[in-house]
Protein backbone atom coordinates (compact mmCIF):
# COMPACT_ATOMS: atom_id res chain seq x y z
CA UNK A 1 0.00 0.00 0.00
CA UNK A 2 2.53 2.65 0.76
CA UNK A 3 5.79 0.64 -0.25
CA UNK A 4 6.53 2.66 -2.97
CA UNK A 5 7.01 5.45 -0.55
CA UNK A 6 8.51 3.22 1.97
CA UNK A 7 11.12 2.36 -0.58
CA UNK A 8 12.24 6.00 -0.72
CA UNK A 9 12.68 6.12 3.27
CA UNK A 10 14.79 2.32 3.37
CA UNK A 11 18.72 2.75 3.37
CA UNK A 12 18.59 6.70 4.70
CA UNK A 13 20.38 7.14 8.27
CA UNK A 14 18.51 9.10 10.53
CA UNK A 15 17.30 9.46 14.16
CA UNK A 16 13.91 7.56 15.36
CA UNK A 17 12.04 10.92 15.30
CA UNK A 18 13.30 11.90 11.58
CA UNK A 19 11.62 8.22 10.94
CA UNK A 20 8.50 9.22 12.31
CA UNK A 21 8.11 12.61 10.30
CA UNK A 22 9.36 10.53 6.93
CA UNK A 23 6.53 7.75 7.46
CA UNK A 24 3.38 10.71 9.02
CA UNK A 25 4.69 11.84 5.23
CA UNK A 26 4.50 8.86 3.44
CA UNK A 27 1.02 7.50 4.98
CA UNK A 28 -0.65 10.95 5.58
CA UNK A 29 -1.63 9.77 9.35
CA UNK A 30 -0.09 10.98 12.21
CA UNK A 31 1.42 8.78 14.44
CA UNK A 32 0.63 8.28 18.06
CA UNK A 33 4.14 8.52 19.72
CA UNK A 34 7.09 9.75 17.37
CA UNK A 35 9.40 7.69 19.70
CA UNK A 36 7.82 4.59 19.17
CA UNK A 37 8.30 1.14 20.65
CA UNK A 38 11.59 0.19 20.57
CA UNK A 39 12.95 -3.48 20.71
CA UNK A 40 16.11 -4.87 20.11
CA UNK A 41 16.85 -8.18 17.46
CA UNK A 42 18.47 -10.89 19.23
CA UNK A 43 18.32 -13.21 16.59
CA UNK A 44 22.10 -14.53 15.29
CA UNK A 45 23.38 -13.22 18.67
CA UNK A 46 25.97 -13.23 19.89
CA UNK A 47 27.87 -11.78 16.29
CA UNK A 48 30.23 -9.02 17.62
CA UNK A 49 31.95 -9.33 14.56
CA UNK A 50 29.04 -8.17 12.27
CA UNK A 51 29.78 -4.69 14.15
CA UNK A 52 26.07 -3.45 14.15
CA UNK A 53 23.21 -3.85 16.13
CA UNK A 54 19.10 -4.56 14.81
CA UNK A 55 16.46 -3.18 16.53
CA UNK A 56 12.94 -3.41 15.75
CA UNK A 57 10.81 0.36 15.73
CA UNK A 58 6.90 -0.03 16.01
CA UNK A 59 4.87 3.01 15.56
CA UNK A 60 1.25 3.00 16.06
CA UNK A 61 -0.74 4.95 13.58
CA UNK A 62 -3.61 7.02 15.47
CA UNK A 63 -7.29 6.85 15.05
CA UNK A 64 -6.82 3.03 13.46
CA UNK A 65 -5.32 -0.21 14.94
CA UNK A 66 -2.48 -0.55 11.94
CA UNK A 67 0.62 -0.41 12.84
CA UNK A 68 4.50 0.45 11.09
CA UNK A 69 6.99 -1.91 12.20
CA UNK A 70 10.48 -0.37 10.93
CA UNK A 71 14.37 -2.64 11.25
CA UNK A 72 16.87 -0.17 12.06
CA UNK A 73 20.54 -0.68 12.37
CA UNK A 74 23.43 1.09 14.53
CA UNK A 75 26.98 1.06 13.26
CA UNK A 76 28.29 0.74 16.99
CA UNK A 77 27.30 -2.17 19.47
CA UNK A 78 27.02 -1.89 23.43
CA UNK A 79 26.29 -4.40 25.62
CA UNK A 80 23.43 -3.00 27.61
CA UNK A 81 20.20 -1.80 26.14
CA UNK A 82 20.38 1.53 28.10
CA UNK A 83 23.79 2.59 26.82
CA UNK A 84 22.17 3.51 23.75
CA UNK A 85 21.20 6.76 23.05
CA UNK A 86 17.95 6.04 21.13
CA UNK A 87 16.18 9.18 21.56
CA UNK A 88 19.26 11.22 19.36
CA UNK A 89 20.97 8.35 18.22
CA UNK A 90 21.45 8.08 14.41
CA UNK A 91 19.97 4.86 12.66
CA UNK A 92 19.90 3.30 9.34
CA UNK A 93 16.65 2.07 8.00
CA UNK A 94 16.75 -1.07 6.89
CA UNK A 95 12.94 -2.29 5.88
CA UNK A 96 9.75 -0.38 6.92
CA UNK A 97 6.57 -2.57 7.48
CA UNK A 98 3.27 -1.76 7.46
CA UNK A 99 1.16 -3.68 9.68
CA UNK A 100 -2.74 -4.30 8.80
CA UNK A 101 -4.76 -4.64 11.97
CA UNK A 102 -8.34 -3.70 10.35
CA UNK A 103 -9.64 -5.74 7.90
CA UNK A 104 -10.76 -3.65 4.73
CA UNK A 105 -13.94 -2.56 3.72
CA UNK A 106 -13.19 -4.11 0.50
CA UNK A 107 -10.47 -5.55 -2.10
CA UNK A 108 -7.95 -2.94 -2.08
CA UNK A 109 -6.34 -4.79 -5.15
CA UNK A 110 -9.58 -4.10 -6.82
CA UNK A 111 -9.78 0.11 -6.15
């Protein structure tokens, strides 16, 4: 639905809130927090020698029950969680998800 827009966002570094503005742009609905839910990928751990860390950036859209799920790398790793500054630190996007909670009304394939 929007990955043509997505697209444009995927492989740009930025912080989480620059993310946030890019995808209110992209879908035209404001999201509910601009910080989002952040989680961190454990999957393949431990891999110090890949020298980045995944997390995993959910954003809930307001007034709807979708959802943008976003992978985001840093080029630095840190042990703990809290040593990361995720409020100014700068990410790069790796794959932006949207998340379809609602069913639709109809067939979008079809409008």
């Amino acid at each position: 639905m929007y990955e043509e827009k997505f697209y444009l966002i995927e492989g740009k570094e930025m912080t989480i809130k620059e993310l946030a503005k890019e995808l209110e742009a992209a879908t035209g609905t404001e999201l509910e927090d601009v910080e989002g839910s952040i989680n961190r990928v454990v999957v393949k751990k431990p891999a110090p020698e890949r020298g980045f860390e995944a997390f995993t950036v959910t954003f809930k859209l307001k007034h709807t029950v979708d959802l943008i799920d976003a992978v985001v790398t840093t080029n630095n790793t840190k042990k703990r969680l809290a040593e990361y500054d995720l409020e100014n630190g700068v990410f790069t996007v790796r794959l932006i998800s949207y998340v379809r909670k609602e069913a639709p009304i109809q067939n979008e394939s079809e409008l």
